[in-house]
N, C-alpha and C. Protein backbone atom coordinates (compact mmCIF):
# COMPACT_ATOMS: atom_id res chain seq x y z
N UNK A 1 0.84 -1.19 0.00
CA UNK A 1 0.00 0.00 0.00
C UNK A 1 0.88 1.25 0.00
N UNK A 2 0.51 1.98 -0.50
CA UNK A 2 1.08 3.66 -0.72
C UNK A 2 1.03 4.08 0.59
N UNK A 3 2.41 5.07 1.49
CA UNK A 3 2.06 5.08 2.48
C UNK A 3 1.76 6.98 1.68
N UNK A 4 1.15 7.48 3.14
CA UNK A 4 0.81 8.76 3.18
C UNK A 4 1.55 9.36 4.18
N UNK A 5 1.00 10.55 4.30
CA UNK A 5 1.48 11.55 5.10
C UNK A 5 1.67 10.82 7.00
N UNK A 6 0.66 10.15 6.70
CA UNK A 6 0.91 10.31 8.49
C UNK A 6 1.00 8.53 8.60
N UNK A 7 1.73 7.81 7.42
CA UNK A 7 2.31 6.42 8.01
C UNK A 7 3.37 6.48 8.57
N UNK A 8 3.23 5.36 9.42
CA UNK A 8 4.60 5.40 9.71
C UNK A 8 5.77 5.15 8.82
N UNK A 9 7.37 5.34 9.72
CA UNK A 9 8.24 5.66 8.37
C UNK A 9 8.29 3.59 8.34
N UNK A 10 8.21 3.64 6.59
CA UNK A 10 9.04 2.14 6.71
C UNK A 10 10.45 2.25 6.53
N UNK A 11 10.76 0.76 7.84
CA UNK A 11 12.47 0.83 7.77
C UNK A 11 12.69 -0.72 7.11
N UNK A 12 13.34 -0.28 6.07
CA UNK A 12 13.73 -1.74 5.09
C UNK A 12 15.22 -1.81 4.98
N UNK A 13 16.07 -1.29 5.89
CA UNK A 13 17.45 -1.45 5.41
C UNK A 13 17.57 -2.45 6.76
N UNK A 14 18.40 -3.18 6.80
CA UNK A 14 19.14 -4.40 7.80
C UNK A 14 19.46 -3.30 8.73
N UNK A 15 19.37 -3.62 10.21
CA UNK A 15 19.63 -2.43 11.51
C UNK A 15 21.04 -2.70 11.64
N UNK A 16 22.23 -1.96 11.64
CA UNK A 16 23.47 -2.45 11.87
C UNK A 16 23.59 -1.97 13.43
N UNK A 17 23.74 -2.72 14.06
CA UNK A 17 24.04 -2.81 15.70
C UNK A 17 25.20 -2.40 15.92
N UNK A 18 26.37 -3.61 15.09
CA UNK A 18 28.07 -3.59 15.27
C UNK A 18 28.85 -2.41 14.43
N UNK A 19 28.16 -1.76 14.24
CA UNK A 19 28.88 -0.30 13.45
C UNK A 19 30.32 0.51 13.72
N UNK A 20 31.59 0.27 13.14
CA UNK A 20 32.37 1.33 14.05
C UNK A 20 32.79 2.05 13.21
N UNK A 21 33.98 3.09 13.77
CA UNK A 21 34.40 4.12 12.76
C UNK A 21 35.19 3.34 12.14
N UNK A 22 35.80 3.78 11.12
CA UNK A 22 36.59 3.02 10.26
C UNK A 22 38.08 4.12 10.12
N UNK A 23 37.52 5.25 9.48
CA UNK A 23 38.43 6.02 9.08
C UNK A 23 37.70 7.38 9.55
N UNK A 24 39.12 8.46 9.37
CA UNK A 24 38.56 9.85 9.97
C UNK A 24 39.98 11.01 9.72
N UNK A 25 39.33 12.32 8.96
CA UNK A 25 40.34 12.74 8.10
C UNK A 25 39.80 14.72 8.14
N UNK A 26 40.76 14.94 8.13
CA UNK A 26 40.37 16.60 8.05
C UNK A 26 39.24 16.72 6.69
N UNK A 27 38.40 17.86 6.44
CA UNK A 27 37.84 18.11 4.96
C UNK A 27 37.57 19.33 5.19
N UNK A 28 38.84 20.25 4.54
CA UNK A 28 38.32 21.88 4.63
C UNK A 28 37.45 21.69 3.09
N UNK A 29 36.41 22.85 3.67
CA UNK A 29 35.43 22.93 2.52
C UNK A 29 35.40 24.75 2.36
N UNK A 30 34.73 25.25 1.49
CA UNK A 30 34.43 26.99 1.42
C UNK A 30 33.81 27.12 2.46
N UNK A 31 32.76 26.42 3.14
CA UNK A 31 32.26 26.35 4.56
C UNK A 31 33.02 26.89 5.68
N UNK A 32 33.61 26.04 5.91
CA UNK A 32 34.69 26.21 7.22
C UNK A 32 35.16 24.28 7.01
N UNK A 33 36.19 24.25 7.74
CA UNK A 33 36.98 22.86 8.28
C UNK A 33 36.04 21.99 8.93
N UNK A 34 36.14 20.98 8.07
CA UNK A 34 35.24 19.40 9.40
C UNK A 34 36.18 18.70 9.30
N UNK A 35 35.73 17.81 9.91
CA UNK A 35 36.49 16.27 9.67
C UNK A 35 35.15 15.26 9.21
N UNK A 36 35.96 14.37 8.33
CA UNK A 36 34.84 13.65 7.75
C UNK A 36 35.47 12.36 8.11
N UNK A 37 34.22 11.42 8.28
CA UNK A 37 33.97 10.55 8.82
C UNK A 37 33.56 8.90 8.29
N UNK A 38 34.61 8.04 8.15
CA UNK A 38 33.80 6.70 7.52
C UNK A 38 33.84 5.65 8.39
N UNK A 39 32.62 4.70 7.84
CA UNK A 39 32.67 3.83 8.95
C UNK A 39 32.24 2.11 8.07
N UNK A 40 32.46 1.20 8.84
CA UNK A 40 32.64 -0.28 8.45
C UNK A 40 31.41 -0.87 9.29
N UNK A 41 30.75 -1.26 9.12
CA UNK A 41 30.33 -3.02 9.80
C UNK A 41 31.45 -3.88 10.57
N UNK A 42 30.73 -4.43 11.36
CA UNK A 42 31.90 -5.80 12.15
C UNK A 42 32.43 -6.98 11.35
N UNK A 43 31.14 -7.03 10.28
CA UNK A 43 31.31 -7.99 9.15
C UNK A 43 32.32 -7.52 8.19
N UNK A 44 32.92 -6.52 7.95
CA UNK A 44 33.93 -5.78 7.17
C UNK A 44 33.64 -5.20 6.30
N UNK A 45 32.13 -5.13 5.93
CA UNK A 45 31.38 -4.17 5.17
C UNK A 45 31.63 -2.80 5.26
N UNK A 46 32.19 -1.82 4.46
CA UNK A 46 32.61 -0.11 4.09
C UNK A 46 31.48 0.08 4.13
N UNK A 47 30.53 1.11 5.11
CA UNK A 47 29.43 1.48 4.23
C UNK A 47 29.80 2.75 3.69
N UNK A 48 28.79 3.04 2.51
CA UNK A 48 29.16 4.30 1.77
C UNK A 48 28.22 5.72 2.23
N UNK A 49 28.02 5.30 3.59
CA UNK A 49 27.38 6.75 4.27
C UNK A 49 28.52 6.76 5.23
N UNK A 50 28.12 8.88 4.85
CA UNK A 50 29.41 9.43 5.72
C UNK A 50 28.86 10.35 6.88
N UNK A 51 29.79 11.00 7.43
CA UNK A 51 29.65 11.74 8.62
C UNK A 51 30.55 13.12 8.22
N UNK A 52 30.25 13.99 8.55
CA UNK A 52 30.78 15.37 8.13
C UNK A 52 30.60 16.48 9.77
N UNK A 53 31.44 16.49 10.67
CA UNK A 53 31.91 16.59 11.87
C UNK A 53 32.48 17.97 12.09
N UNK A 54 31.78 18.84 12.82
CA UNK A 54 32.49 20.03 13.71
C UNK A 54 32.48 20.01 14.91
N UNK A 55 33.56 20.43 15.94
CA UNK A 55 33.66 20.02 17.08
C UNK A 55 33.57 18.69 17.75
N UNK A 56 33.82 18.94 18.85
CA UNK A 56 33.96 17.55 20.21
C UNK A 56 32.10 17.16 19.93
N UNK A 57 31.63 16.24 19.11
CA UNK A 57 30.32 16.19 19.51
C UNK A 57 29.98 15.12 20.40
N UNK A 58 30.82 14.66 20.63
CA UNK A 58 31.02 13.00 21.61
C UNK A 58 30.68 14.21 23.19
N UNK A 59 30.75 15.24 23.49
CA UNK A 59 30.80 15.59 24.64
C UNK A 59 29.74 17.06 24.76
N UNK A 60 29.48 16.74 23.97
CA UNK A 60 28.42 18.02 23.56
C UNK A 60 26.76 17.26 24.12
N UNK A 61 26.02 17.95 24.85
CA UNK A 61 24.87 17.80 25.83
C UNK A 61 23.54 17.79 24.32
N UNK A 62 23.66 18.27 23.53
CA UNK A 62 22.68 18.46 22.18
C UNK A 62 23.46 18.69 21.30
N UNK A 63 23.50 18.12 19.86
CA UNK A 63 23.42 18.30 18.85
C UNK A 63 23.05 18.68 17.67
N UNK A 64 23.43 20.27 17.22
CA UNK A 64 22.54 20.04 15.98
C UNK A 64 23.32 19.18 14.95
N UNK A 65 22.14 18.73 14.13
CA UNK A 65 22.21 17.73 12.88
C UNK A 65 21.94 17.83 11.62
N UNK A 66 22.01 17.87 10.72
CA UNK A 66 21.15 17.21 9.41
C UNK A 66 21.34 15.98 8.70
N UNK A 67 20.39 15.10 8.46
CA UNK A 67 20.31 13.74 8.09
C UNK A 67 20.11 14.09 6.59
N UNK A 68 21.33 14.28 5.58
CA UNK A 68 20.57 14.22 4.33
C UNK A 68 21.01 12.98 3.42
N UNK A 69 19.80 12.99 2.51
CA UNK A 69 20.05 11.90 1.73
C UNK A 69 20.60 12.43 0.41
N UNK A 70 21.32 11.39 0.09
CA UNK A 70 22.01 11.90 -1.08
C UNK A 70 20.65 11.94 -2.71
N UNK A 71 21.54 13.23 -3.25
CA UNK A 71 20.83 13.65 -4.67
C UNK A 71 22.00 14.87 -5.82
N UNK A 72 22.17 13.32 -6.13
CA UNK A 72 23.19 13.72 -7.32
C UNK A 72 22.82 15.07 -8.29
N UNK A 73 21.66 14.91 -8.63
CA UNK A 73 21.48 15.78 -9.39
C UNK A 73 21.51 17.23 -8.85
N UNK A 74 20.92 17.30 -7.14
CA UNK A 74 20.66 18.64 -6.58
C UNK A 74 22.32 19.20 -6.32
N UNK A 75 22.95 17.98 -5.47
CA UNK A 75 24.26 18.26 -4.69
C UNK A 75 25.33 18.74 -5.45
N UNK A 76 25.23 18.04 -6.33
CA UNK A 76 26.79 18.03 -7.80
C UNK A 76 26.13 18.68 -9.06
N UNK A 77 25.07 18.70 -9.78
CA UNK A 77 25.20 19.39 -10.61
C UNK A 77 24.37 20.39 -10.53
N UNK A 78 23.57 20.52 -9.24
CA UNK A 78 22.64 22.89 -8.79
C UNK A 78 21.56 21.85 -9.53
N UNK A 79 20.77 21.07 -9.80
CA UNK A 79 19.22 21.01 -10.25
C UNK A 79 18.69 21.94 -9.68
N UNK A 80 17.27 22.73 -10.15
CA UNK A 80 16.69 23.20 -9.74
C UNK A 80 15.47 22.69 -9.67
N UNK A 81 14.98 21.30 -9.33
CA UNK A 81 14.33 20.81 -9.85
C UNK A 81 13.60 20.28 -8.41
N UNK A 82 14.76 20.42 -8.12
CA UNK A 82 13.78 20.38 -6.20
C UNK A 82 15.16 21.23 -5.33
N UNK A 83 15.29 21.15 -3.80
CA UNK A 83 15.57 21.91 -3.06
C UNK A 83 17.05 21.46 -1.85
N UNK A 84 17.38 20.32 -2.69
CA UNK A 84 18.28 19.25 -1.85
C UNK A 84 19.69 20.03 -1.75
N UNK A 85 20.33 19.98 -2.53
CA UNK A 85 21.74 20.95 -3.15
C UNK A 85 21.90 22.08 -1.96
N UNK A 86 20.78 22.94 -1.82
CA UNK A 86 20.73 24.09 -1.21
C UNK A 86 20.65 24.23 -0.21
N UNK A 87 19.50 22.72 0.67
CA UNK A 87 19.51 22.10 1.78
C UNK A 87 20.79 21.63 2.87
N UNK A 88 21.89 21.17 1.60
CA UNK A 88 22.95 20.73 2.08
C UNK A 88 23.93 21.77 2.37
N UNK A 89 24.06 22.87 1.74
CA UNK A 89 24.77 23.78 1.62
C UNK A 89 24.54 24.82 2.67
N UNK A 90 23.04 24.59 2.20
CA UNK A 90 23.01 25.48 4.18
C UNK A 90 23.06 25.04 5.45
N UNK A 91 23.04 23.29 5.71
CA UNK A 91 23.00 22.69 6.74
C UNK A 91 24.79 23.00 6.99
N UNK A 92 25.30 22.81 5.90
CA UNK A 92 26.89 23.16 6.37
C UNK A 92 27.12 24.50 7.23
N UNK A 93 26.29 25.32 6.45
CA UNK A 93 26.78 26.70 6.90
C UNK A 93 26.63 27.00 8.42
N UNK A 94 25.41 26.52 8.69
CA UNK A 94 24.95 26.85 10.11
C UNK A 94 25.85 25.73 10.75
N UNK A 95 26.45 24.41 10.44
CA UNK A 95 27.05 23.97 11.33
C UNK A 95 28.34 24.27 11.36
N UNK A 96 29.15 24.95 10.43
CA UNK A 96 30.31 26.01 10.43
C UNK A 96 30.41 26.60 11.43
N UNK A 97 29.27 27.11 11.48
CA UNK A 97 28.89 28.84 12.49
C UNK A 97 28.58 28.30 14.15
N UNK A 98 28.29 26.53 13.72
CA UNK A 98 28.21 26.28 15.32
C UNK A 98 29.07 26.09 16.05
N UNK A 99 29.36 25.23 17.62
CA UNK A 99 30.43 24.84 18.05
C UNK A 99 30.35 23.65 17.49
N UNK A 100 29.58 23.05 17.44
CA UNK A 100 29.56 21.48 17.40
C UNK A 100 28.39 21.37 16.05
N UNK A 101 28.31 19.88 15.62
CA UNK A 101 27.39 20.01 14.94
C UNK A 101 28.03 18.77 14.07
N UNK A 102 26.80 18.27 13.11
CA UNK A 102 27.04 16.69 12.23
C UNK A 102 25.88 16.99 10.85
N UNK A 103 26.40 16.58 9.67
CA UNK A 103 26.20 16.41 8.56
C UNK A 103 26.04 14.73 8.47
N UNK A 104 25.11 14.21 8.39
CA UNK A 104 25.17 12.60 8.00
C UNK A 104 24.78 12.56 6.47
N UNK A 105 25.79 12.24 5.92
CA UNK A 105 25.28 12.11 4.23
C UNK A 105 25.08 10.79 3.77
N UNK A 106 23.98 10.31 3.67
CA UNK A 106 23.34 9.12 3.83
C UNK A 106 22.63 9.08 2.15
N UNK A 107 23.64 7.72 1.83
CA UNK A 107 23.67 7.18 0.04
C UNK A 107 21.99 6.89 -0.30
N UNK A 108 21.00 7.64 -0.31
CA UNK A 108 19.77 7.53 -0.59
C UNK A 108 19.34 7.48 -1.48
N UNK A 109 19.65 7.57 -2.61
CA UNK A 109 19.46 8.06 -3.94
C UNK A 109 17.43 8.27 -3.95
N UNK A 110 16.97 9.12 -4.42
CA UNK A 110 15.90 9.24 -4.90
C UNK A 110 14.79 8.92 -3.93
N UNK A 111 14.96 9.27 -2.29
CA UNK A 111 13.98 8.61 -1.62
C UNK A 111 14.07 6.93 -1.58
N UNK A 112 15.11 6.42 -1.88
CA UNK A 112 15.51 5.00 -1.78
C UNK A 112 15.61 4.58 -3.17
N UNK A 113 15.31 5.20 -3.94
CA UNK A 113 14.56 3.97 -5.04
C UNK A 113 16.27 4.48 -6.39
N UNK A 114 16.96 4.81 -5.95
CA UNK A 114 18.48 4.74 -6.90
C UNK A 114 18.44 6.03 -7.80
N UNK A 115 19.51 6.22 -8.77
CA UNK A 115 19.47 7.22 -9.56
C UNK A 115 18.99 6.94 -10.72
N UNK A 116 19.18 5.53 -11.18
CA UNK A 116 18.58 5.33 -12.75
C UNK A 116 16.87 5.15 -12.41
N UNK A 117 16.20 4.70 -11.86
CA UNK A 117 15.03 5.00 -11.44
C UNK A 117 14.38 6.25 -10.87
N UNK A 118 15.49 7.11 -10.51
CA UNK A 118 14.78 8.55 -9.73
C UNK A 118 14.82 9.34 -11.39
N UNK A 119 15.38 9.25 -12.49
CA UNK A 119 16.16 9.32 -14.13
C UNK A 119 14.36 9.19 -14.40
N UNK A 120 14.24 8.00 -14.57
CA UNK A 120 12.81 7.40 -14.58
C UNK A 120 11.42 8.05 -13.88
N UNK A 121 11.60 8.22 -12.92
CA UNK A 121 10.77 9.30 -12.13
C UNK A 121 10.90 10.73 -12.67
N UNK A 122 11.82 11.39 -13.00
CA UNK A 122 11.88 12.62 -13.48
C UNK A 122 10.90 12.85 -14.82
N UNK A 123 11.30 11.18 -15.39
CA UNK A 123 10.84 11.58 -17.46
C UNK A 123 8.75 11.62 -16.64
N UNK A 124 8.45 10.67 -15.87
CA UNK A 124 7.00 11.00 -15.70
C UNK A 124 6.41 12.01 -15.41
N UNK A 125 7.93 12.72 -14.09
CA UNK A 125 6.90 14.02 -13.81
C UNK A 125 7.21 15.30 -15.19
N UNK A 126 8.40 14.94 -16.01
CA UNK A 126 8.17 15.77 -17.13
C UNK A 126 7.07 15.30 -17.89
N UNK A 127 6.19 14.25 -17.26
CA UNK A 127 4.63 14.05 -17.98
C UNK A 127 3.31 14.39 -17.20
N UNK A 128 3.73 15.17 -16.22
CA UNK A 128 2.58 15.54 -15.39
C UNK A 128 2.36 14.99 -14.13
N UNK A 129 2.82 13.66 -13.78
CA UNK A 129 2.74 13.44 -12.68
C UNK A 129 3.85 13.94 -11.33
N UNK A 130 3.36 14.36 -10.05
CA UNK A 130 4.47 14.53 -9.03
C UNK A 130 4.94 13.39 -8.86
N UNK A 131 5.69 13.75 -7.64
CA UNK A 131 6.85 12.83 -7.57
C UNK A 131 6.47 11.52 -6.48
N UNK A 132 5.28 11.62 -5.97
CA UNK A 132 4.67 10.61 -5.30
C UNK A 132 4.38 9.68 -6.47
N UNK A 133 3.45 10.39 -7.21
CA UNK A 133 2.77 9.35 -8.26
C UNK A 133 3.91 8.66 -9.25
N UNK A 134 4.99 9.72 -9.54
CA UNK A 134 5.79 8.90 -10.18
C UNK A 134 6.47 7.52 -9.74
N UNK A 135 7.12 7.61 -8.15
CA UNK A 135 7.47 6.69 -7.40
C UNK A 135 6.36 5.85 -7.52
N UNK A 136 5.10 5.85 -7.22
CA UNK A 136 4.07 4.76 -7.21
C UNK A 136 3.99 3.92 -8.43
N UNK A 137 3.87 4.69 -9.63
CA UNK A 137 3.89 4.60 -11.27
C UNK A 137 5.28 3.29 -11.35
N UNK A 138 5.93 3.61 -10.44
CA UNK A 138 7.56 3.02 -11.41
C UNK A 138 7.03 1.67 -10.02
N UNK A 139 6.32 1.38 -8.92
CA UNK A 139 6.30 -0.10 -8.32
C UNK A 139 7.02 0.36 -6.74
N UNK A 140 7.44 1.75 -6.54
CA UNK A 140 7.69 1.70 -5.33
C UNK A 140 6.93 2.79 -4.38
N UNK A 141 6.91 2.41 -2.90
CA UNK A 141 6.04 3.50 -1.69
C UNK A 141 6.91 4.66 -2.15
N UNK A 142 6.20 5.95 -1.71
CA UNK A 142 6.80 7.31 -2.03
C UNK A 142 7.79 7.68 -1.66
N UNK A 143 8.32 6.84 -0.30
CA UNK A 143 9.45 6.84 0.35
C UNK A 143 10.23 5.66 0.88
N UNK A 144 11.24 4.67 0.15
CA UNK A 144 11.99 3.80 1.16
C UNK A 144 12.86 3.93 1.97
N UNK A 145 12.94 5.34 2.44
CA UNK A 145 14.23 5.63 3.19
C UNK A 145 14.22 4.76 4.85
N UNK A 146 15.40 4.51 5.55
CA UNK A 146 15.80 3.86 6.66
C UNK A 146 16.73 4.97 7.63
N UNK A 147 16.15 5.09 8.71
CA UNK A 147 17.47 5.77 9.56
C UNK A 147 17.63 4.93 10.70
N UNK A 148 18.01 3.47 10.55
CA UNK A 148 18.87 2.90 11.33
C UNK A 148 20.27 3.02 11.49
N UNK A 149 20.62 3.16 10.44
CA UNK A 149 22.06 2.99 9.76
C UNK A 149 22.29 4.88 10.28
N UNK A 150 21.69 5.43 10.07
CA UNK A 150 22.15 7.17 10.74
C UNK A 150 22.07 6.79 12.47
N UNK A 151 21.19 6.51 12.72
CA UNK A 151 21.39 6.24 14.22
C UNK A 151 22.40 5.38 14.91
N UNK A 152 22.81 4.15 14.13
CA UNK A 152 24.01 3.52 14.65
C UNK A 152 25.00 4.70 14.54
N UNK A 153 25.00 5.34 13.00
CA UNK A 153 26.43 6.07 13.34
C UNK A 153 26.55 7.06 14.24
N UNK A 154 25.72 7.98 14.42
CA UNK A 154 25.47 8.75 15.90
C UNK A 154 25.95 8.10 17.24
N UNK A 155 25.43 6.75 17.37
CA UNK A 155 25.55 6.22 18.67
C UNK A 155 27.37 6.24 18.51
N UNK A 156 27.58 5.43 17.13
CA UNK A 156 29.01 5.48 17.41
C UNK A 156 30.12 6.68 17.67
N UNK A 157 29.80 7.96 17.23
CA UNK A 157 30.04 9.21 17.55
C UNK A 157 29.57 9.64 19.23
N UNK A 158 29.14 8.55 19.82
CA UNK A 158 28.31 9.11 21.12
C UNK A 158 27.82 10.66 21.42
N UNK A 159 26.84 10.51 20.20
CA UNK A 159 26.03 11.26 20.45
C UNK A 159 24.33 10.81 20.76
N UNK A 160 23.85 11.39 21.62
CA UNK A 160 22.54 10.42 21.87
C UNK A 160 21.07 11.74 21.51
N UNK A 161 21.81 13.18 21.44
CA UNK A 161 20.97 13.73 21.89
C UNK A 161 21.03 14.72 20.40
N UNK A 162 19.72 14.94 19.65
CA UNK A 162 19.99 16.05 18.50
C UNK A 162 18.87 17.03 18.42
N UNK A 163 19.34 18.46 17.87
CA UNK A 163 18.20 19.11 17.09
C UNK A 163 18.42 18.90 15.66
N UNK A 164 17.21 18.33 15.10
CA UNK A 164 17.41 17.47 13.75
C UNK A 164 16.57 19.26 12.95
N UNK A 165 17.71 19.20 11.79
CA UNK A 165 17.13 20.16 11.11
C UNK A 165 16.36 19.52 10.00
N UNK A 166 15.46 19.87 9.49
CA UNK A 166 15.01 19.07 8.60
C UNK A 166 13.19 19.81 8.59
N UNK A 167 12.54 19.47 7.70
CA UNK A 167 11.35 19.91 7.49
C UNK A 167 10.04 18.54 7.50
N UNK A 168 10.90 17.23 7.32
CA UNK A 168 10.17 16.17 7.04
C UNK A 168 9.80 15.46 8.59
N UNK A 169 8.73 15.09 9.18
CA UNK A 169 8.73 14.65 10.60
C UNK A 169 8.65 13.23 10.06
N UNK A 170 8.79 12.59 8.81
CA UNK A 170 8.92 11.02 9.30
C UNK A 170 10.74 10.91 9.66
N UNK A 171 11.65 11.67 9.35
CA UNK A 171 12.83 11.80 9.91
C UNK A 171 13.38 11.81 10.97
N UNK A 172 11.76 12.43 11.89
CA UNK A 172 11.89 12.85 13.13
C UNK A 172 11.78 11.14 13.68
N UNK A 173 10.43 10.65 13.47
CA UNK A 173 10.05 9.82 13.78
C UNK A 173 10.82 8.57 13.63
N UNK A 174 11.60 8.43 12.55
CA UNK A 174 12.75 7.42 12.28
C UNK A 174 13.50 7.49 13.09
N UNK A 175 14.16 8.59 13.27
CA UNK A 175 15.20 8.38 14.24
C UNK A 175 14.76 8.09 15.82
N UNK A 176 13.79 9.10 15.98
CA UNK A 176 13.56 8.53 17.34
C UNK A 176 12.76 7.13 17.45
N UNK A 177 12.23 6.34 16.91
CA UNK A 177 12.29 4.88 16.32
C UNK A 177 13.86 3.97 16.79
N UNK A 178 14.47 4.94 15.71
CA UNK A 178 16.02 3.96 15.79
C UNK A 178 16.92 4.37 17.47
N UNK A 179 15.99 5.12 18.56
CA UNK A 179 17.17 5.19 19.82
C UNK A 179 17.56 6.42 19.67
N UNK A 180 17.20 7.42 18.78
CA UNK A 180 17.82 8.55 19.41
C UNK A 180 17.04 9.48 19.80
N UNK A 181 17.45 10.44 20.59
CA UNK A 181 16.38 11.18 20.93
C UNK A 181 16.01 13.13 20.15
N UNK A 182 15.54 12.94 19.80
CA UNK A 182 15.62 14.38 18.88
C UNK A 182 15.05 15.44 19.56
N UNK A 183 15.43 16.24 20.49
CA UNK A 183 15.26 17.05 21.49
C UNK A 183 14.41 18.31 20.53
N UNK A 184 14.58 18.52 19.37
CA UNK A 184 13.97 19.93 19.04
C UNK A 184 13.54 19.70 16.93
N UNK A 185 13.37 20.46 16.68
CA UNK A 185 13.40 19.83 15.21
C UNK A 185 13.25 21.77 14.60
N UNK A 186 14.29 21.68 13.68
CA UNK A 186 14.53 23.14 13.08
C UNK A 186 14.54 22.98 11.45
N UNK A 187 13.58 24.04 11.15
CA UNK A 187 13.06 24.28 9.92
C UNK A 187 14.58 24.44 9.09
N UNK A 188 14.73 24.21 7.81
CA UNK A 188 15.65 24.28 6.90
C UNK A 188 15.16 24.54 5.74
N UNK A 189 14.30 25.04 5.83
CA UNK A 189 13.51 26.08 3.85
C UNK A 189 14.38 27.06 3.33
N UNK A 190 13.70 26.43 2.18
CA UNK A 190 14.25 27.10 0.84
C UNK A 190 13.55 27.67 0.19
N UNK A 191 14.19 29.13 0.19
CA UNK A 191 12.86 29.84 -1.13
C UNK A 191 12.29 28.73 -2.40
N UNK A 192 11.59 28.87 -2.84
CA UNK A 192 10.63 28.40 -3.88
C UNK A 192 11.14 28.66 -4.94
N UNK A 193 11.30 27.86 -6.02
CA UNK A 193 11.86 28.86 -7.39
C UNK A 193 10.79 28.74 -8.45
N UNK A 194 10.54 29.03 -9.48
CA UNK A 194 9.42 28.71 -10.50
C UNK A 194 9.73 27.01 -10.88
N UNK A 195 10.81 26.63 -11.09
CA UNK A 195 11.04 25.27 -11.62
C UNK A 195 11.20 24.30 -9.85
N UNK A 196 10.98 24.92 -8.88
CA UNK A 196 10.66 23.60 -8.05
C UNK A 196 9.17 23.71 -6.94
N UNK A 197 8.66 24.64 -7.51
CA UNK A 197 7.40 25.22 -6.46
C UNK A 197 6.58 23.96 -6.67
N UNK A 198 6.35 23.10 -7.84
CA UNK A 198 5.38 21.88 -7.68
C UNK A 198 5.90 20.94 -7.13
N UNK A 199 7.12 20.75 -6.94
CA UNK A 199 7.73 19.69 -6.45
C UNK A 199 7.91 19.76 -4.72
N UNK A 200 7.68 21.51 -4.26
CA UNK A 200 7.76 21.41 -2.73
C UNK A 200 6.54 21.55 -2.50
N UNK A 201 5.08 21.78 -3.16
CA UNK A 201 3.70 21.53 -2.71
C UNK A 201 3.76 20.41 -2.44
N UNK A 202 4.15 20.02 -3.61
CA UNK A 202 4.11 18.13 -3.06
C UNK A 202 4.59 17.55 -1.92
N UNK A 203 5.66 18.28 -1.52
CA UNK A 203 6.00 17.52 -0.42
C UNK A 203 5.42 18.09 0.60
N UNK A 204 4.73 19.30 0.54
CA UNK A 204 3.47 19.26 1.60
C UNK A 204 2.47 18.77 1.75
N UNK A 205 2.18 18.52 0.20
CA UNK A 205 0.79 17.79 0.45
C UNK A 205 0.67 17.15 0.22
N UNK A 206 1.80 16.33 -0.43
CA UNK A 206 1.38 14.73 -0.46
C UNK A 206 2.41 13.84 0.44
N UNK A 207 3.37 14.40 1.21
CA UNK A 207 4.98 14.01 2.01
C UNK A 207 4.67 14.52 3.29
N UNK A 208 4.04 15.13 3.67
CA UNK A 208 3.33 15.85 5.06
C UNK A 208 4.86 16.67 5.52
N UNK A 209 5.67 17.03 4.88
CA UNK A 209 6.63 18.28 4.84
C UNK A 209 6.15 19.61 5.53
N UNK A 210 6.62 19.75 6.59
CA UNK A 210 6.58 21.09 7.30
C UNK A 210 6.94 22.43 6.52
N UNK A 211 6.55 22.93 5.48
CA UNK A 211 6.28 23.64 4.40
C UNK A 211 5.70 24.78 4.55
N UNK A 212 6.03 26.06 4.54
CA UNK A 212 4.88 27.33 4.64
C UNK A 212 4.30 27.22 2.82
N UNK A 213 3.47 27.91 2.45
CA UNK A 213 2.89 27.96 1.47
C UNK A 213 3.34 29.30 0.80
N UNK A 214 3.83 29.55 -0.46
CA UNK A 214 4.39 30.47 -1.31
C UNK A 214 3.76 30.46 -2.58
């Protein structure tokens, strides 16, 4: 069944329990300096979600956060086609400007469903349909995303406690699902542009996206 606005989130990725860091490396950006962050399975599995790190957050009482999922098209080549790219760029900024603070860049492609299929989703809604219906159209729920795998890596950062920036509350709800506790939740909007204003109604009204109306 199609979930809606107020299902719960489904979690379909395997829960990794045994998670550790793996590797950990300076990354000056135009931002300001992090350190970025990789991590393995016990099984010896690399996973290909990262961590993007300012300050001691292992000792920090709250956290701010952003959980984003990756989108090739927004991040690397400016789409304007939705609001992701800009999302990321400002979650950096404000965590620049903080003491502490975490970027989880989590390999999502397309709301779960990959890039050659989100490719696929694009050619429908260049046929009229949003991006719910397209996901439905192509055989998958509007959203497969998982934040187990963000919450192990938090725990492994010992961090337990976040203000999750973000606009989406099944994010909220995932994580605090997966053990963590999300103490506050802070808006991260983006002006509207003519080429993505149908694509962020949608995610108000059909994604239950914490959205003002423009």
């Amino acid at each position: 069944m199609p979930l809606d606005h107020h299902s719960a989130v489904k979690l379909q990725a395997t829960r990794v329990d045994d998670l550790h860091e793996l590797s950990r490396a300076s990354l000056p950006t135009k931002h300001g300096v992090f350190e970025i962050v990789a991590f393995a399975a016990t099984d010896g599995e690399q996973l290909q979600d990262i961590a993007i790190i300012k300050g001691d957050v292992a000792n920090a009482d709250v956290v701010p956060l952003r959980m984003h999922s990756e989108c090739l098209t927004g991040d690397v080549f400016g789409s304007l086609r939705c609001d992701c790219g800009e999302q990321l760029h400002l979650a950096l900024e404000r965590i620049a400007a903080a003491e502490v603070g975490i970027v989880l860049y989590l390999r999502q492609e397309g709301r779960g469903i990959g890039i050659a299929n989100k490719v696929r989703a694009y050619e429908l809604q260049d046929g009229g349909l949003d991006t719910v219906e397209a996901n439905l159209h192509l055989g998958f729920d509007d959203d497969l995303r998982s934040y187990d795998t963000a919450a192990a890596m938090l725990h492994e950062l010992g961090v337990r406690h976040v203000v999750l920036h973000t606009n989406n509350p099944r994010k909220v709800e995932g994580l605090r699902a997966a053990g963590i506790d999300v103490a506050a939740r802070e808006a991260i909007a983006i002006t509207p542009r003519d080429e993505n204003r149908f694509y962020l109604a949608t995610k108000r009204e059909r994604s239950g996206h914490l959205l003002d109306e423009e």
